[in-house]
Structures are given as structure tokens and as C-alpha cells.
N, C-alpha and C. Protein backbone atom coordinates (compact mmCIF):
# COMPACT_ATOMS: atom_id res chain seq x y z
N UNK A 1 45.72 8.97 -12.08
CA UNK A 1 44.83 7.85 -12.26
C UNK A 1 43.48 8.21 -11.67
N UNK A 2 42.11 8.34 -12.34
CA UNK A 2 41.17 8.09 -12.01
C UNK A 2 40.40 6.86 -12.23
N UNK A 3 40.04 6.50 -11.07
CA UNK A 3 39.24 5.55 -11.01
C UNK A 3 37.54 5.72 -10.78
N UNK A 4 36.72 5.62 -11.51
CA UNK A 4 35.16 5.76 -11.34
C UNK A 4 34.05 4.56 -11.77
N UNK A 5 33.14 4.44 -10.30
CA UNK A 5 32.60 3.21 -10.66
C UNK A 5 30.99 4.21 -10.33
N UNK A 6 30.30 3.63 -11.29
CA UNK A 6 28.75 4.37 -11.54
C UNK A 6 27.51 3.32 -11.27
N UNK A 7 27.43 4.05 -10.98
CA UNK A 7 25.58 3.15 -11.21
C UNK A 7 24.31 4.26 -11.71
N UNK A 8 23.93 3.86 -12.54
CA UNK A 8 23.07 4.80 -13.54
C UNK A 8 21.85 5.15 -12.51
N UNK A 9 21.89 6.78 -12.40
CA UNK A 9 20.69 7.46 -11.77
C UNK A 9 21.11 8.04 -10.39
N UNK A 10 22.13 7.02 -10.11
CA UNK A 10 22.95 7.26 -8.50
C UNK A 10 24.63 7.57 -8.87
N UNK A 11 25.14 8.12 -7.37
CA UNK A 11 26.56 8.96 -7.01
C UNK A 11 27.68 8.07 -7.61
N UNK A 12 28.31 9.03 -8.22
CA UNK A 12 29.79 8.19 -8.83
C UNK A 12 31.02 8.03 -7.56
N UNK A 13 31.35 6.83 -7.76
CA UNK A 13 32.43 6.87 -6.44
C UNK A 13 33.86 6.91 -6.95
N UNK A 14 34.89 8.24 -6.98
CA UNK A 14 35.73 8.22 -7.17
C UNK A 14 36.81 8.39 -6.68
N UNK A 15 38.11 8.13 -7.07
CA UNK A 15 39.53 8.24 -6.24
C UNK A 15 40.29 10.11 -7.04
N UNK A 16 40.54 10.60 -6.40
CA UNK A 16 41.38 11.32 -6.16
C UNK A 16 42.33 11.24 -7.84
N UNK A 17 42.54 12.25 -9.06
CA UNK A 17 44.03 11.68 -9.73
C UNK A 17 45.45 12.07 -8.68
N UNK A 18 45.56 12.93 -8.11
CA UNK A 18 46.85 13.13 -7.64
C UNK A 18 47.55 11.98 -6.79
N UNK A 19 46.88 10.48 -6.46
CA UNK A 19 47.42 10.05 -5.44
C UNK A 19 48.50 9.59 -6.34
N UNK A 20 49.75 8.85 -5.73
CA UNK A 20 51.30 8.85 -6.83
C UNK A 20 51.36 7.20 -6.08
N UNK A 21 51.39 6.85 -4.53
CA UNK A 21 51.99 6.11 -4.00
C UNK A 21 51.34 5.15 -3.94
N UNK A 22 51.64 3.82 -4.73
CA UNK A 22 51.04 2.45 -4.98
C UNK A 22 50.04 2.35 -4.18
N UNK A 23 50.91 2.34 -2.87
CA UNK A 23 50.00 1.57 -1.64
C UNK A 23 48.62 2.51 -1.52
N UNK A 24 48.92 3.93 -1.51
CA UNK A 24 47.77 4.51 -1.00
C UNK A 24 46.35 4.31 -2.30
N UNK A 25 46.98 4.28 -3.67
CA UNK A 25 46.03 3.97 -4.81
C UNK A 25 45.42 2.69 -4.24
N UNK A 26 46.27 1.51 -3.83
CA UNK A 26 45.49 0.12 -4.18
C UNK A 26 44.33 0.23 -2.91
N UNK A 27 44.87 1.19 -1.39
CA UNK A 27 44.14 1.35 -0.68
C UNK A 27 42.35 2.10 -1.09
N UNK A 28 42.59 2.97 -1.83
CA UNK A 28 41.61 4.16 -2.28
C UNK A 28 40.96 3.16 -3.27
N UNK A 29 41.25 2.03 -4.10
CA UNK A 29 40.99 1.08 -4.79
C UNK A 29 39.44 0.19 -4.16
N UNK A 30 40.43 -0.21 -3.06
CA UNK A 30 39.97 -1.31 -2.06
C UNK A 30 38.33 -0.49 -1.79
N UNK A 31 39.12 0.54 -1.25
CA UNK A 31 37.76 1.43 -0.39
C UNK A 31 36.78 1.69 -1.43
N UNK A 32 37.09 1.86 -2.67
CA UNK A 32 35.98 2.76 -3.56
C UNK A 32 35.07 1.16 -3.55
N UNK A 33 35.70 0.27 -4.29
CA UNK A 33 34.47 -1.44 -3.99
C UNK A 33 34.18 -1.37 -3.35
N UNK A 34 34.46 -0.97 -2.10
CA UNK A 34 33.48 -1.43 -0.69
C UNK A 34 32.53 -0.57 -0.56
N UNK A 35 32.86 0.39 -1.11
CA UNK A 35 31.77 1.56 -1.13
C UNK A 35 30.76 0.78 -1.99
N UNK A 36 31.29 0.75 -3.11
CA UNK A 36 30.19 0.68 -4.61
C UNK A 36 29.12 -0.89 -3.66
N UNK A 37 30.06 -1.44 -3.13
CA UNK A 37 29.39 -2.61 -2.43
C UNK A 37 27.94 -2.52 -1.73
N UNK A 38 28.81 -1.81 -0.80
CA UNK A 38 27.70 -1.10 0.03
C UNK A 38 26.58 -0.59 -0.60
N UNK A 39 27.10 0.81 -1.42
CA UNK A 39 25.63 1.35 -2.42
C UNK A 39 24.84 0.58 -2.81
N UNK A 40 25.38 -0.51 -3.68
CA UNK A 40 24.85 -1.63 -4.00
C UNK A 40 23.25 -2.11 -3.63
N UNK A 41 24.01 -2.85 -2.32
CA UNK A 41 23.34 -3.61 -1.49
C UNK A 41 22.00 -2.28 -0.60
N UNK A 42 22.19 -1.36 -0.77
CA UNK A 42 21.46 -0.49 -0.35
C UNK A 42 20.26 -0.44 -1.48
N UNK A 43 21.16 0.07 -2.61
CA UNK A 43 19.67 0.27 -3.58
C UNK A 43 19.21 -0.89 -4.01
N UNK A 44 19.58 -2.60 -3.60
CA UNK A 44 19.26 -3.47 -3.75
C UNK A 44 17.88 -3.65 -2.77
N UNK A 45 18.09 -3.48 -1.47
CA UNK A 45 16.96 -3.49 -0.25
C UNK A 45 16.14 -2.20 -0.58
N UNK A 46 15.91 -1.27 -1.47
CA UNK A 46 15.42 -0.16 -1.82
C UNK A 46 14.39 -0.57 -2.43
N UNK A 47 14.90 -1.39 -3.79
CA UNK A 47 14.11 -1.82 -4.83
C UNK A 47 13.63 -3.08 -4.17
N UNK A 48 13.97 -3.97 -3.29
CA UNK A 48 13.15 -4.73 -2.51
C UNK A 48 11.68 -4.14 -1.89
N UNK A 49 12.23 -2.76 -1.08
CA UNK A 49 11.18 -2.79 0.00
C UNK A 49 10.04 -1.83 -1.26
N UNK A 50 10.38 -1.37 -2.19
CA UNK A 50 9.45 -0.79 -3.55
C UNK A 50 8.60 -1.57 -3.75
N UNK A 51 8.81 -3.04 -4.29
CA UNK A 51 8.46 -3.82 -4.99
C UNK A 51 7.47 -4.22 -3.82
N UNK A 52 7.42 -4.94 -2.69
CA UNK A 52 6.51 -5.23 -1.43
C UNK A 52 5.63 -4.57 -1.31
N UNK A 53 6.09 -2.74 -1.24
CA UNK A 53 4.79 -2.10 -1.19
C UNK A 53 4.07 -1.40 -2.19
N UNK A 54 4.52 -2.48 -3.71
CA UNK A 54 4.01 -1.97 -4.79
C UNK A 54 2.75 -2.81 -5.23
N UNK A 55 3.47 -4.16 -4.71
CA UNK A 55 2.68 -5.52 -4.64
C UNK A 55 1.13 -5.68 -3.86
N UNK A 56 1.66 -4.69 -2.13
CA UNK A 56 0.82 -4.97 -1.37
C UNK A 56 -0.49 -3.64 -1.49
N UNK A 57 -0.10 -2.76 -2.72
CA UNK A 57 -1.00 -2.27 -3.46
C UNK A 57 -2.00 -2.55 -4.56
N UNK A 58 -1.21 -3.27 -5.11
CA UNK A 58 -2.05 -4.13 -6.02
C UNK A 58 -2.96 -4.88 -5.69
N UNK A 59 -2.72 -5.66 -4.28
CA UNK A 59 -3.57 -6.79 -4.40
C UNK A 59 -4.38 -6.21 -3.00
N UNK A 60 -4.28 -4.80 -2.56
CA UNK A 60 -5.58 -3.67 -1.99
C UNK A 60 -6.56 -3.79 -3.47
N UNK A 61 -6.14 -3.03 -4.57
CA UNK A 61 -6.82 -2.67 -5.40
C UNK A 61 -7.94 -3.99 -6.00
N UNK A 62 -7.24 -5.38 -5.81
CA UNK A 62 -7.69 -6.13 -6.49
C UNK A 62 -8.95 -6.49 -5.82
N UNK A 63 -8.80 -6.67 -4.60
CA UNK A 63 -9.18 -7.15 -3.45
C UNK A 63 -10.69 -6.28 -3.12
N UNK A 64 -10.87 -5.00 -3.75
CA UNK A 64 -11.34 -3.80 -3.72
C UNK A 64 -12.86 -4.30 -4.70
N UNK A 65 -12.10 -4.64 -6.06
CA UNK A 65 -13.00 -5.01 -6.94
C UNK A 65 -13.83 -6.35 -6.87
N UNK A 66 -12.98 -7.24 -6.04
CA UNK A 66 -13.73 -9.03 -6.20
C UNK A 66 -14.50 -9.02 -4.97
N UNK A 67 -15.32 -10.00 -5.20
CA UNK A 67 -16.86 -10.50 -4.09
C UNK A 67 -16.95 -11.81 -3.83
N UNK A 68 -17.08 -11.91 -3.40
CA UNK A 68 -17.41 -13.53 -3.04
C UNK A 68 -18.77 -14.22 -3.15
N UNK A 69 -18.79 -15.19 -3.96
CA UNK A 69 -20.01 -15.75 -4.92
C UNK A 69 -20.21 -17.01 -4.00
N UNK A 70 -21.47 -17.00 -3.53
CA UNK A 70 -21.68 -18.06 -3.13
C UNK A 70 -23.19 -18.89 -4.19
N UNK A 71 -22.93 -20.36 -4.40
CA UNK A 71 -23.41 -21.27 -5.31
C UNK A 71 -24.50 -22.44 -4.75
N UNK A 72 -25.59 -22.43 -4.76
CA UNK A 72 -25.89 -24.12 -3.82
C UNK A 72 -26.00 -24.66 -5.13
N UNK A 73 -26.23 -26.35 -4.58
CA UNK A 73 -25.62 -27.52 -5.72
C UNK A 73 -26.60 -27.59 -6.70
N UNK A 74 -26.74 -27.69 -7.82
CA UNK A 74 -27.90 -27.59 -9.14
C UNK A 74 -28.05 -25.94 -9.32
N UNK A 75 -26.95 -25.30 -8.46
CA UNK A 75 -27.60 -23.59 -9.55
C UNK A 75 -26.87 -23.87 -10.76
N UNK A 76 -27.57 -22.24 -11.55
CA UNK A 76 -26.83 -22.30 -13.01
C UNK A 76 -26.39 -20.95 -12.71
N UNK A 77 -25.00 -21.27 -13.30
CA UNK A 77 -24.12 -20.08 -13.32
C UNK A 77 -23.51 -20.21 -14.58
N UNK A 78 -23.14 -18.87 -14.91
CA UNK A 78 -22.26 -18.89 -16.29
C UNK A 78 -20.87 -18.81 -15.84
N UNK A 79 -19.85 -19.01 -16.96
CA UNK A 79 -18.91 -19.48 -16.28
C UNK A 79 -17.72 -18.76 -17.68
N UNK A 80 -17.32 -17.38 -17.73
CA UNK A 80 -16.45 -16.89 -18.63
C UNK A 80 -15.48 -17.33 -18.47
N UNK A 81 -14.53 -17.68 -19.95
CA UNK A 81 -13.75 -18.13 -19.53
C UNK A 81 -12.43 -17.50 -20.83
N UNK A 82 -11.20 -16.90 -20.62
CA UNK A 82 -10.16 -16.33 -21.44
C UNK A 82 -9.50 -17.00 -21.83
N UNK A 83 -9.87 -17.54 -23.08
CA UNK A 83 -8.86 -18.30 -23.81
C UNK A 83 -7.55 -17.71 -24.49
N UNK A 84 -6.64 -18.58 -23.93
CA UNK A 84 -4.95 -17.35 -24.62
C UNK A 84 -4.93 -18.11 -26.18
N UNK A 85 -4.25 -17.27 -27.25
CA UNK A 85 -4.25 -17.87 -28.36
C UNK A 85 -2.98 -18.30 -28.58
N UNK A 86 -2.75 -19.26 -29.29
CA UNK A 86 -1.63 -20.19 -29.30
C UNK A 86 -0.60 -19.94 -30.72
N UNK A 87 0.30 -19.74 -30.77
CA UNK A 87 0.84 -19.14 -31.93
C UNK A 87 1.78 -20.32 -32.55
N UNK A 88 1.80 -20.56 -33.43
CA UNK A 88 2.56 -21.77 -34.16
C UNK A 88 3.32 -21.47 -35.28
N UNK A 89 4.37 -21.48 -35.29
CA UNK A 89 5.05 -20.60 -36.45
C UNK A 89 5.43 -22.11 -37.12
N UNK A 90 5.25 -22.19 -38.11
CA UNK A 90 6.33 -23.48 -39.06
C UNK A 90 7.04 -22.68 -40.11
């Protein structure tokens, strides 16, 4: 009996075929989930702490480009504005 649990890009966690004796399979069973568990939850906080300092790049970069506009009351300013287009299927 092989047992193999994957996660695409990362380590396959597998059991042994030679084991014969119930108990020790359902044991090697038990353990391989807790593993895959574990991995899991690892490349879960991975792709967490990615995403934070993918984020806290972005909004360097953004932060990089914008200024701060200051206005007194009766100026004229133009004022662009992005209209999204609206799609209507009938």
C-alpha cells in the first residue's frame, strides 16, 4: 500500500509499501495528515507573509509617485475623472 499526499510545487509525503500490520499502516496514515497538516499551515503563513511584503511594496511605489495638492477656496482646478464602461447584455 502506498499512500501519497502532494501539494503542487512542494515534497510528497509518503508511507512506506512494505508495511503489512494494520495498526502500524493506520499509524503511518495518521502521521502522513499531520504532516501534510503541518506543511500546509506552513506554506499557508508563507503565502501570508509574501503577500504583506508584496503589498507593503506597492503602496512604497505608490506613495513614491503621489503629492499632495493643496487648494484655497475659489481656485480652479481640473478635476479628471475615469469613467468605467458599463456593459449590458440583453
Amino acid at each position: 500500500m502506498n499512500l501519497t499526499i502532494s501539494c503542487k510545487g512542494l515534497e510528497e509525503i509518503t508511507t512506506p509499501q512494505t508495511l503489512e500490520v494494520k495498526g502500524h499502516i493506520k499509524k503511518k496514515k495518521v502521521q502522513a495528515v499531520k504532516n501534510h497538516i503541518e506543511h500546509q499551515q506552513q506554506v499557508l503563513q508563507l503565502l501570508k507573509d509574501n503577500n504583506t511584503s508584496v503589498q507593503n511594496q506597492m503602496k512604497q511605489q505608490v506613495d513614491q509617485h503621489c503629492s499632495e495638492k493643496c487648494f484655497d477656496v475659489r481656485d480652479w482646478a481640473f478635476l479628471l475623472l475615469h469613467l468605467k464602461k458599463a456593459i449590458y447584455e440583453k
